[in-house]
C-alpha atoms as a PDB file:
ATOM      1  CA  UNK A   1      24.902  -0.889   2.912  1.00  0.00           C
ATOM      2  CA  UNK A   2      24.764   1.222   6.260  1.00  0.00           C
ATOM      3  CA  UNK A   3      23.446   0.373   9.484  1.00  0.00           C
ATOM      4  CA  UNK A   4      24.339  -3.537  10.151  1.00  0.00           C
ATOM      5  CA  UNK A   5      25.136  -3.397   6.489  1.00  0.00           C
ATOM      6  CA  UNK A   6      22.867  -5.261   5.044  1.00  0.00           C
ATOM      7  CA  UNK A   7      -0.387  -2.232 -12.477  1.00  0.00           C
ATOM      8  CA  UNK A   8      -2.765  -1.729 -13.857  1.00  0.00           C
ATOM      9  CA  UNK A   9      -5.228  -0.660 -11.237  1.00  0.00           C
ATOM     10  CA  UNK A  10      -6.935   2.198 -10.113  1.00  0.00           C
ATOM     11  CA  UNK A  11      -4.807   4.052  -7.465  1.00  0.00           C
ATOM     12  CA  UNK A  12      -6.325   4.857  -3.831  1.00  0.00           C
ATOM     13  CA  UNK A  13      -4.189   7.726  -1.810  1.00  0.00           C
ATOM     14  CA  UNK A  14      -3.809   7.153   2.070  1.00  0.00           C
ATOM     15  CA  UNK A  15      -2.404  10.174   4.072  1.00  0.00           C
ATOM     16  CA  UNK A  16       0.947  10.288   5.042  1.00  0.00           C
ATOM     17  CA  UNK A  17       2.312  11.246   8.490  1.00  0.00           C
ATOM     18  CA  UNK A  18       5.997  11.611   9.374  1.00  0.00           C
ATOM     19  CA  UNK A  19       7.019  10.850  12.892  1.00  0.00           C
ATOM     20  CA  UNK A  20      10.430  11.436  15.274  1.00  0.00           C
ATOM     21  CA  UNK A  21      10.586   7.787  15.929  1.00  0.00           C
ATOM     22  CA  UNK A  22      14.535   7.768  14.992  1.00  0.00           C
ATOM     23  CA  UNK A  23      15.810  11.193  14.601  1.00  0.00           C
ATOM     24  CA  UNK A  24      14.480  13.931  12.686  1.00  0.00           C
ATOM     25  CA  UNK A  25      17.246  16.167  10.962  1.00  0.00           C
ATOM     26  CA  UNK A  26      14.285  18.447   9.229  1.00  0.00           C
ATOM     27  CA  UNK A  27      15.751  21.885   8.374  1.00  0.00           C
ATOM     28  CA  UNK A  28      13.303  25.005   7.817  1.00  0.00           C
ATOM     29  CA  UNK A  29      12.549  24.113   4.408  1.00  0.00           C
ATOM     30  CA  UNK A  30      11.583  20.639   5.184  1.00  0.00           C
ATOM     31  CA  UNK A  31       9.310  22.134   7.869  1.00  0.00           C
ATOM     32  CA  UNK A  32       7.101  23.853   5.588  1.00  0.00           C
ATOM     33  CA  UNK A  33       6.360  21.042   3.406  1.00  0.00           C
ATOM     34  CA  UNK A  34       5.337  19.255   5.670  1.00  0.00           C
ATOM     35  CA  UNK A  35       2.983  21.232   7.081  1.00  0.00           C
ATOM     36  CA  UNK A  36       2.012  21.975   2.755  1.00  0.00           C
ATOM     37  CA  UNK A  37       1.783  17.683   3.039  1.00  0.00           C
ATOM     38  CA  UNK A  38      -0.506  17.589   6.369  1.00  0.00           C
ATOM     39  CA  UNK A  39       2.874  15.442   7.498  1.00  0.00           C
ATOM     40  CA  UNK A  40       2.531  15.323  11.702  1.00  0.00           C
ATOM     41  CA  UNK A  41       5.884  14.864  13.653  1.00  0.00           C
ATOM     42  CA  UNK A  42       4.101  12.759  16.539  1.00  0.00           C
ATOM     43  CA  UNK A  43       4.635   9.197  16.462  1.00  0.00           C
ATOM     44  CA  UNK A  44       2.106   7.002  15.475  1.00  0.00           C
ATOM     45  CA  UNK A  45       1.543   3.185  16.179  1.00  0.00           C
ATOM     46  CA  UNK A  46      -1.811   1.599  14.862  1.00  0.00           C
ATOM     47  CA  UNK A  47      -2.935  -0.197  17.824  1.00  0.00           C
ATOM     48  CA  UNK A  48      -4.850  -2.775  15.985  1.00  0.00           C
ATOM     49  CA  UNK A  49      -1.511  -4.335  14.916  1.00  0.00           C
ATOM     50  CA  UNK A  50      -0.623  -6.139  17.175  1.00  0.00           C
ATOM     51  CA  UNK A  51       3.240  -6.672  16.078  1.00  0.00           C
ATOM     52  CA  UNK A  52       3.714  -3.045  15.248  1.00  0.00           C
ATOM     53  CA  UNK A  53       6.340  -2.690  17.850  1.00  0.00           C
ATOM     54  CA  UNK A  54       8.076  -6.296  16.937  1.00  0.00           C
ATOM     55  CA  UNK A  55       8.520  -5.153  13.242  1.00  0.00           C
ATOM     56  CA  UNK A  56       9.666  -1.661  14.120  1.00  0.00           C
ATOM     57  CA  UNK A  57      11.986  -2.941  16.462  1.00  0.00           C
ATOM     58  CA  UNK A  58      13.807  -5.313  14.286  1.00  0.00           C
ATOM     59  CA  UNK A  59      13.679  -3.074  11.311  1.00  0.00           C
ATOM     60  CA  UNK A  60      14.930  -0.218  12.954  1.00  0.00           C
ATOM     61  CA  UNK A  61      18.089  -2.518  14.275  1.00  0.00           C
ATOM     62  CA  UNK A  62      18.609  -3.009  10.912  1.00  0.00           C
ATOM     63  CA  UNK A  63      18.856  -0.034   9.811  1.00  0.00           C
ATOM     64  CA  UNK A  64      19.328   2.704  12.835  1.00  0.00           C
ATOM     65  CA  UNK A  65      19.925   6.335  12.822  1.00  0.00           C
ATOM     66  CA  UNK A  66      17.355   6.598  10.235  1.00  0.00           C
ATOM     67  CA  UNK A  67      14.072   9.180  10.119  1.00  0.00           C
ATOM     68  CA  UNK A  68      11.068   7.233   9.729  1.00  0.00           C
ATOM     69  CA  UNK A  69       7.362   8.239   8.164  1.00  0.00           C
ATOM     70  CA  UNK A  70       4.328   6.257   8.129  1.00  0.00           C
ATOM     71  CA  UNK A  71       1.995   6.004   4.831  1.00  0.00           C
ATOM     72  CA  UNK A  72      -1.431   5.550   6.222  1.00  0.00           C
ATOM     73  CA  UNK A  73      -3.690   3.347   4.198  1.00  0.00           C
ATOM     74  CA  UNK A  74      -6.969   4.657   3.264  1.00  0.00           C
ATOM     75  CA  UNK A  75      -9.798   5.132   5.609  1.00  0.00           C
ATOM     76  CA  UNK A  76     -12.544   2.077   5.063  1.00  0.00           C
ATOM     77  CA  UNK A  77      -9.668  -0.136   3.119  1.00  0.00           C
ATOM     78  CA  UNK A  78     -10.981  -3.794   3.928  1.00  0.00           C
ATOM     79  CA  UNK A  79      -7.676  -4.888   4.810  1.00  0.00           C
ATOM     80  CA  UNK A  80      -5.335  -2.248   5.995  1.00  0.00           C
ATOM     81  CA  UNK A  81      -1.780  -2.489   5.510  1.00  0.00           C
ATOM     82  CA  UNK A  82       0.095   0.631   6.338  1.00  0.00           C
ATOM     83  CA  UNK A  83       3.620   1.842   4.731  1.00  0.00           C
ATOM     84  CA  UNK A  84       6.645   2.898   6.835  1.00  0.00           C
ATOM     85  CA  UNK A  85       9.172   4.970   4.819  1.00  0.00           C
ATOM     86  CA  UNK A  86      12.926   5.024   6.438  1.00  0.00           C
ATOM     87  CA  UNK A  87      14.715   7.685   4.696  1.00  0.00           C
ATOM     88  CA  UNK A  88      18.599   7.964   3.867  1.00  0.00           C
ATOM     89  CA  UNK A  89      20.820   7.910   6.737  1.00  0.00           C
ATOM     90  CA  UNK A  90      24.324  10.142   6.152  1.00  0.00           C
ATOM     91  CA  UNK A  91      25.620   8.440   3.399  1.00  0.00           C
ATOM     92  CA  UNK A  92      23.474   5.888   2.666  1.00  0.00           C
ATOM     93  CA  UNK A  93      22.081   5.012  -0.954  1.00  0.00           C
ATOM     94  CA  UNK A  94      18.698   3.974  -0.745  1.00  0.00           C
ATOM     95  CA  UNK A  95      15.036   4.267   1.209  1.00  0.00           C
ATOM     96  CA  UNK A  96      13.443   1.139   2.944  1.00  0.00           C
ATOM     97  CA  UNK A  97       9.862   0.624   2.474  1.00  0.00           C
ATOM     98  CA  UNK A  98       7.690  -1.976   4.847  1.00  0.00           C
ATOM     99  CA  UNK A  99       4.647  -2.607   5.372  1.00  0.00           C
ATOM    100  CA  UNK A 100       2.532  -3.217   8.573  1.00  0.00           C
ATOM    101  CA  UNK A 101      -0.924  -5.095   8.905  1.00  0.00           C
ATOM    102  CA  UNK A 102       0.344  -8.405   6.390  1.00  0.00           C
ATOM    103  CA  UNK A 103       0.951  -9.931   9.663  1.00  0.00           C
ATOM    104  CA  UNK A 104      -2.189  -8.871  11.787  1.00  0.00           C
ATOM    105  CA  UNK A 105      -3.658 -12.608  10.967  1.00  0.00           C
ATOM    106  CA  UNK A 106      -2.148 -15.832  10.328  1.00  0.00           C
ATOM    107  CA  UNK A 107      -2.228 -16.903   6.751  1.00  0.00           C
ATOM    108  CA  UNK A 108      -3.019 -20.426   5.722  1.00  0.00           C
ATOM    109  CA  UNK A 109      -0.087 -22.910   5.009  1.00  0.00           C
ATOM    110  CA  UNK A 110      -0.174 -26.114   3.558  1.00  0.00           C
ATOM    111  CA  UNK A 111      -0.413 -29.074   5.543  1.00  0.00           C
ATOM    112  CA  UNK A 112       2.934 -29.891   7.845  1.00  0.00           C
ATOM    113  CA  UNK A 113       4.282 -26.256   6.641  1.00  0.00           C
ATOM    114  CA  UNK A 114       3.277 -24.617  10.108  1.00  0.00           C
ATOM    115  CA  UNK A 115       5.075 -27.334  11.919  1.00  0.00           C
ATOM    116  CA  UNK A 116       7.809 -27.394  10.184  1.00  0.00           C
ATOM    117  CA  UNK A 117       8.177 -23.221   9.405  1.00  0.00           C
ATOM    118  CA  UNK A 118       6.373 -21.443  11.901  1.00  0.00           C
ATOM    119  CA  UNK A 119       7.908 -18.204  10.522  1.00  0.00           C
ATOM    120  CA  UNK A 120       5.648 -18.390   7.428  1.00  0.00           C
ATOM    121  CA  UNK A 121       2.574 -18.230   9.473  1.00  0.00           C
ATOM    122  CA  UNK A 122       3.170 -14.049   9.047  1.00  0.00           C
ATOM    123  CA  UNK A 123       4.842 -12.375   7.217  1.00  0.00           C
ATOM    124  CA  UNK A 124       5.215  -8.112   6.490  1.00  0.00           C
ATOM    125  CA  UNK A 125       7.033  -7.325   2.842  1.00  0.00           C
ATOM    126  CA  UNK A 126       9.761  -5.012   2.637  1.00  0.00           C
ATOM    127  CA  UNK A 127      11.185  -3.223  -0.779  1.00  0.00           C
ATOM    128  CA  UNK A 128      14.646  -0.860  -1.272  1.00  0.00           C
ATOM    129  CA  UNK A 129      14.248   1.872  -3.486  1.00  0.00           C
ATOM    130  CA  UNK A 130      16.830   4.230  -4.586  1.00  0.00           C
ATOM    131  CA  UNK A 131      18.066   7.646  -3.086  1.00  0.00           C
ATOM    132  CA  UNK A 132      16.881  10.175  -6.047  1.00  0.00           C
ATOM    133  CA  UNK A 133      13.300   8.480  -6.157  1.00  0.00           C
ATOM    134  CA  UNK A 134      10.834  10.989  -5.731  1.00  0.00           C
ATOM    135  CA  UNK A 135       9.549  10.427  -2.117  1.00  0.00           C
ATOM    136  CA  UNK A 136       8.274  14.148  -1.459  1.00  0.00           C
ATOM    137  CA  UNK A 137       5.462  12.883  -4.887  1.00  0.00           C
ATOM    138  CA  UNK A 138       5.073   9.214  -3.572  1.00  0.00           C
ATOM    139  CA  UNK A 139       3.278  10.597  -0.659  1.00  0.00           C
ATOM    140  CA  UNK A 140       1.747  13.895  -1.799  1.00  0.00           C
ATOM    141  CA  UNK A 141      -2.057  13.622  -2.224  1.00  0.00           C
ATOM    142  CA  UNK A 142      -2.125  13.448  -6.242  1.00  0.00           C
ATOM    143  CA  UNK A 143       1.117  11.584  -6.600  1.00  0.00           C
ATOM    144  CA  UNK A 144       2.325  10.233 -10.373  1.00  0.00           C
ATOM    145  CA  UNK A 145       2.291   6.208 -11.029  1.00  0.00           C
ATOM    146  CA  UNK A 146       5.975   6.269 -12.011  1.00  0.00           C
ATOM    147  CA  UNK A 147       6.531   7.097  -7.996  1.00  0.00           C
ATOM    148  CA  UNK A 148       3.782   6.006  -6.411  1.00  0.00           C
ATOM    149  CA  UNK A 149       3.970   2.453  -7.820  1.00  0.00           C
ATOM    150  CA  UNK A 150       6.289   0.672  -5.268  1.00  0.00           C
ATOM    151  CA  UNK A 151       3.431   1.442  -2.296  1.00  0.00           C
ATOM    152  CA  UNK A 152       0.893   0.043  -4.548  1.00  0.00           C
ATOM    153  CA  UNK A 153       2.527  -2.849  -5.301  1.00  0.00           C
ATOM    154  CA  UNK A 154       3.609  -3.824  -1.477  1.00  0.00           C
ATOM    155  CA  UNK A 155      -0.210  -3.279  -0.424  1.00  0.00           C
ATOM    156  CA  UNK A 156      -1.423  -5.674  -3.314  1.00  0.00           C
ATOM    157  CA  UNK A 157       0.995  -8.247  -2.367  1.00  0.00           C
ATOM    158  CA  UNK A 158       0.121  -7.438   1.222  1.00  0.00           C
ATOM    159  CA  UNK A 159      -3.541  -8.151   0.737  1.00  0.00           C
ATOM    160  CA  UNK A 160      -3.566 -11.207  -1.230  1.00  0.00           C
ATOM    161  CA  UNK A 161      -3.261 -13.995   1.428  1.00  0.00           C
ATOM    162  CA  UNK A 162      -6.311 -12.472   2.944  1.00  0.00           C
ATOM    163  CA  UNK A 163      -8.314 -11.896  -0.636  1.00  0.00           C
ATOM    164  CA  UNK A 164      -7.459 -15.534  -1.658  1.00  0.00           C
ATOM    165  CA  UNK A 165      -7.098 -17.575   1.622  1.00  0.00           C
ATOM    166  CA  UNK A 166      -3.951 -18.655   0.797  1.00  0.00           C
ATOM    167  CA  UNK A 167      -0.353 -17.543   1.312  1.00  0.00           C
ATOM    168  CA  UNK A 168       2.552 -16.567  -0.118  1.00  0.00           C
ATOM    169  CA  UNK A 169       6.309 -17.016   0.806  1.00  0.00           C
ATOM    170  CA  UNK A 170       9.942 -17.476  -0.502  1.00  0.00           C
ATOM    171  CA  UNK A 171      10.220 -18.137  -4.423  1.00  0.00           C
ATOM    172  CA  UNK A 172       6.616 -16.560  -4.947  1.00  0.00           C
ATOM    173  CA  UNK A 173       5.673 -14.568  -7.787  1.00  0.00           C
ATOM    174  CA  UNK A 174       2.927 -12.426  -9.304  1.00  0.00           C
ATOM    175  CA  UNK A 175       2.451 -10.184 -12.192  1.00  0.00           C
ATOM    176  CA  UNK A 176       0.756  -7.398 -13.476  1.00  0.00           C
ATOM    177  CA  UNK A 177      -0.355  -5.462 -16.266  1.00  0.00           C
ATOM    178  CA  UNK A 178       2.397  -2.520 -16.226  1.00  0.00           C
ATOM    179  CA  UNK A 179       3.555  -0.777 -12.971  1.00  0.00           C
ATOM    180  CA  UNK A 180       4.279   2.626 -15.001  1.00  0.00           C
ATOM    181  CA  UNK A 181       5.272   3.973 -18.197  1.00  0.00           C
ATOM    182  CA  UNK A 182       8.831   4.692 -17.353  1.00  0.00           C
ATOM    183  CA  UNK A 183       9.489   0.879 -16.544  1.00  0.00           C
ATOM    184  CA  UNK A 184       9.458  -2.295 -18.428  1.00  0.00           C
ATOM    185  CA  UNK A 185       9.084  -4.214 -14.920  1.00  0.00           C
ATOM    186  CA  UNK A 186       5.758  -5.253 -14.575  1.00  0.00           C
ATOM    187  CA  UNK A 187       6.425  -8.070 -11.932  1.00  0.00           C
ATOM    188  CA  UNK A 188       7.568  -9.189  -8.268  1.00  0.00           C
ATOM    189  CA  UNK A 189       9.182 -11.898  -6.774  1.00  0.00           C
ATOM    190  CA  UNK A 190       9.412 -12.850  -3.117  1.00  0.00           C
ATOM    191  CA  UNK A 191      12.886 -13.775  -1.592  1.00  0.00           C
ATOM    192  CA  UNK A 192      14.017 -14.448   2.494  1.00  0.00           C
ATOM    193  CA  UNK A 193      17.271 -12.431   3.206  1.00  0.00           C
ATOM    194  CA  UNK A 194      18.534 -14.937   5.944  1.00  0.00           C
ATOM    195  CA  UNK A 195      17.767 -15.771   9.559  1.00  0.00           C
ATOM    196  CA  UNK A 196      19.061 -12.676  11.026  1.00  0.00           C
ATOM    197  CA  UNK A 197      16.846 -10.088   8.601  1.00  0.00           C
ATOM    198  CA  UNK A 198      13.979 -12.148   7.306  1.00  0.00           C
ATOM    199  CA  UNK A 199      12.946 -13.821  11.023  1.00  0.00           C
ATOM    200  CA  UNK A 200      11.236 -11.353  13.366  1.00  0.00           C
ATOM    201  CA  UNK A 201      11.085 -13.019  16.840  1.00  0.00           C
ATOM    202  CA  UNK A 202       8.260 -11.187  18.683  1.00  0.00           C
ATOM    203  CA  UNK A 203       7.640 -10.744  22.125  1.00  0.00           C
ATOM    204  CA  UNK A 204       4.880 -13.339  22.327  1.00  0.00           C
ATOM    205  CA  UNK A 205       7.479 -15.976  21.193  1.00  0.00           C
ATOM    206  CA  UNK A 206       6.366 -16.062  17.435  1.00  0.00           C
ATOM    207  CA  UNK A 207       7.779 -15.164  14.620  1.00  0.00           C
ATOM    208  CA  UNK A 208       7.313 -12.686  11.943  1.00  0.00           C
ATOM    209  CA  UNK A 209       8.977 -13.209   8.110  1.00  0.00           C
ATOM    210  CA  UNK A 210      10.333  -9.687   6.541  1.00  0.00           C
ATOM    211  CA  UNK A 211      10.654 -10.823   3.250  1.00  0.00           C
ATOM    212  CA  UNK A 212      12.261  -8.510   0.199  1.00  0.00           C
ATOM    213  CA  UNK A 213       9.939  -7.856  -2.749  1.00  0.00           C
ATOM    214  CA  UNK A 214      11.487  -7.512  -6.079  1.00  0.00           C
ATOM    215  CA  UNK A 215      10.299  -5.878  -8.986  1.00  0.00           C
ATOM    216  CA  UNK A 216      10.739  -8.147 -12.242  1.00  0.00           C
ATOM    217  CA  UNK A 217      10.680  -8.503 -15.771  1.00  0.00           C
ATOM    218  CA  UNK A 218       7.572 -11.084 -16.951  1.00  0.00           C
ATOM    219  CA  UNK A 219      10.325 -12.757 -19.213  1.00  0.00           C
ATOM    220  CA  UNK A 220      12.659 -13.388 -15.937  1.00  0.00           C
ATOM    221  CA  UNK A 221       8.996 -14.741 -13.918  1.00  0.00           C
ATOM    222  CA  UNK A 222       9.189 -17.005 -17.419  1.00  0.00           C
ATOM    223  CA  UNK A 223      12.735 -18.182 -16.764  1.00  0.00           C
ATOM    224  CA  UNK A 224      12.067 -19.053 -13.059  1.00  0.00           C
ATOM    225  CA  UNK A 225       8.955 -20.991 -13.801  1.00  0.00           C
ATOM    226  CA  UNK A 226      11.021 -22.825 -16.577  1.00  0.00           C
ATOM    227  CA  UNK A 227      14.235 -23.229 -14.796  1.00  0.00           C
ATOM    228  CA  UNK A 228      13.284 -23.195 -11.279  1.00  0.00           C
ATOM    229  CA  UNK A 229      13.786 -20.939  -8.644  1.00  0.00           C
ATOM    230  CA  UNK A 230      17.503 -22.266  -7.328  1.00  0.00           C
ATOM    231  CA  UNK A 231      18.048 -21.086 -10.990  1.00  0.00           C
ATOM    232  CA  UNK A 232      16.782 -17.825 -11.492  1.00  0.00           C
ATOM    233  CA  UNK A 233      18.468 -17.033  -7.973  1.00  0.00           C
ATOM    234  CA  UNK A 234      21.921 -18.344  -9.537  1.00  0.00           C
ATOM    235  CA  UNK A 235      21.305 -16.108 -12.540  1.00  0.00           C
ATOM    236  CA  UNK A 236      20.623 -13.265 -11.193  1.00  0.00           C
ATOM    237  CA  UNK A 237      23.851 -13.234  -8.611  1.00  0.00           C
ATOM    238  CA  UNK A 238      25.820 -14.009 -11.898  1.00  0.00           C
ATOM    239  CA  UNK A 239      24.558 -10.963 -13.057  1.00  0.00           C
ATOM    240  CA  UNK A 240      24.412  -9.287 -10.283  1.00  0.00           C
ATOM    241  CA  UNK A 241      27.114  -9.961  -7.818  1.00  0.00           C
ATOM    242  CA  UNK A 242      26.592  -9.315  -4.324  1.00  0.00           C
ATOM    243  CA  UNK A 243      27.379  -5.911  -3.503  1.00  0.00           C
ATOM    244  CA  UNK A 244      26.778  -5.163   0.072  1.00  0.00           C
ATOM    245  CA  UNK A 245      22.598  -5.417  -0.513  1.00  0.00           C
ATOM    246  CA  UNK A 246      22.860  -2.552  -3.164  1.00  0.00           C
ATOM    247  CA  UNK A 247      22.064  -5.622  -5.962  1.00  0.00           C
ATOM    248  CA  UNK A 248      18.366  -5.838  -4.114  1.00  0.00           C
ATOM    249  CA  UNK A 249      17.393  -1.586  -4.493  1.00  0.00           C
ATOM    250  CA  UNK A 250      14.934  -1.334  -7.311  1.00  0.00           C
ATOM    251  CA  UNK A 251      16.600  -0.088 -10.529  1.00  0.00           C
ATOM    252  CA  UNK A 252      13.567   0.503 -13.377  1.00  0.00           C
ATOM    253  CA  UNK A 253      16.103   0.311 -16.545  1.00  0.00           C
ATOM    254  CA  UNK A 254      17.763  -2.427 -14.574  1.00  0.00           C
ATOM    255  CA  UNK A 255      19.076  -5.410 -17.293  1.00  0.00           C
ATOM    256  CA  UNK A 256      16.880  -8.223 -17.870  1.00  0.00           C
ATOM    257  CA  UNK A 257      18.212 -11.159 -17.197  1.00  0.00           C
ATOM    258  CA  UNK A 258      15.023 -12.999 -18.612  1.00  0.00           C
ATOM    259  CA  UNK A 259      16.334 -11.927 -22.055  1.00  0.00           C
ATOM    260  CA  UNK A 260      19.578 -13.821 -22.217  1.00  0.00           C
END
């Protein structure tokens, strides 16, 4: 990849505001819709976050030279966790999604966990989806499930450690109902990248954990609760051999590997 190479529930619609925070390569065309979207080009930071900056940072090292828009959560959410969209760079093959507000409070580890990992503390999710996904509908104000899924499923996941009073890291799952009628996935697991993309040092001396979300099949969150996680892991590089990060964008007629 470029750069440093590396549901069944009702759906609320937050507005979505696109921002010059990288470099904006808009053409005429892209002008006008998004004025049609109520999409701003002034850069916004939610002040309330008080890592905003730290996660930007890092993710934007990660992945320079890329435009960057900011899905605002609904007004009066309890717990708001905003979505930042980082479009295609050049040749690149696939959109980053993160979120931003998972790591506005500590969540609560298990006994001699903080000690031990102070990285799992926080934690903000982060989810690759492919180049011909339908971004312009993901953020429109009516958008369809089979686009608008991926946001829904990062603020659910987002939410949960402060809905439950728990917390969730490396090797976690959860699953759903359905995400859409175009997919069979209808689950997610939670997987660290390695030191230098899943630990966010912030300026405060803490740390942040970016971990990847990905979408699964519930006979694959079967297999890894059967197996183990070291297992499901080694199954699905078997199957899907490391290719640069490309294995890790979301593919909804992907193979199940929970099948075999």
């Amino acid at each position: 990849m470029g750069g440093r190479s590396f549901l069944g529930v009702s759906m609320v619609f937050g507005r979505y505001k696109k921002p010059v925070n990288i470099k904006n390569k808009q053409n005429g065309e892209n002008k006008k819709q998004n004025k049609a979207q109520n999409i701003s080009t002034r850069t916004l930071t939610p002040l309330s976050f008080k890592y905003t900056k730290d996660i930007d940072d890092h993710l934007n090292y990660l992945f320079p030279d890329r435009q960057t828009g900011l899905h605002i959560d609904p007004s009066g959410a309890k717990y708001q966790i905003d979505i930042n969209i980082m479009y295609p760079a050049y040749d690149e093959e696939y959109y980053v999604l993160y979120t931003s507000g998972m790591s506005s409070e500590d969540m609560l580890l298990p006994d001699g966990l903080e000690k031990d990992c102070p990285e799992f503390k926080r934690a903000e999710l982060l989810m690759l989806l492919p180049k011909n996904w339908d971004i312009d509908n993901m953020v429109s104000p009516m958008p369809k499930h089979e686009t608008y899924w991926p946001m829904q499923l990062l603020r659910m996941m987002a939410r949960y450690h402060y809905e439950f009073f728990t917390w969730i890291g490396p090797g976690y799952t959860m699953e759903y109902e359905s995400f859409a009628n175009n997919t069979k996935l209808s689950a997610a697991i939670v997987l660290s990248l390695g030191e230098e993309i899943s630990v966010i040092k912030t300026r405060d001396n803490n740390f942040i954990s970016l971990y990847l979300v990905l979408p699964l099949y519930k006979e694959e969150v079967k297999y890894k609760m059967q197996h183990g996680f070291d297992a499901f892991i080694d199954k699905f590089e078997e199957n899907f051999p490391a290719n640069g990060g490309r294995e890790w964008i979301v593919d909804i007629n992907r193979k199940n590997i929970g099948l075999e």
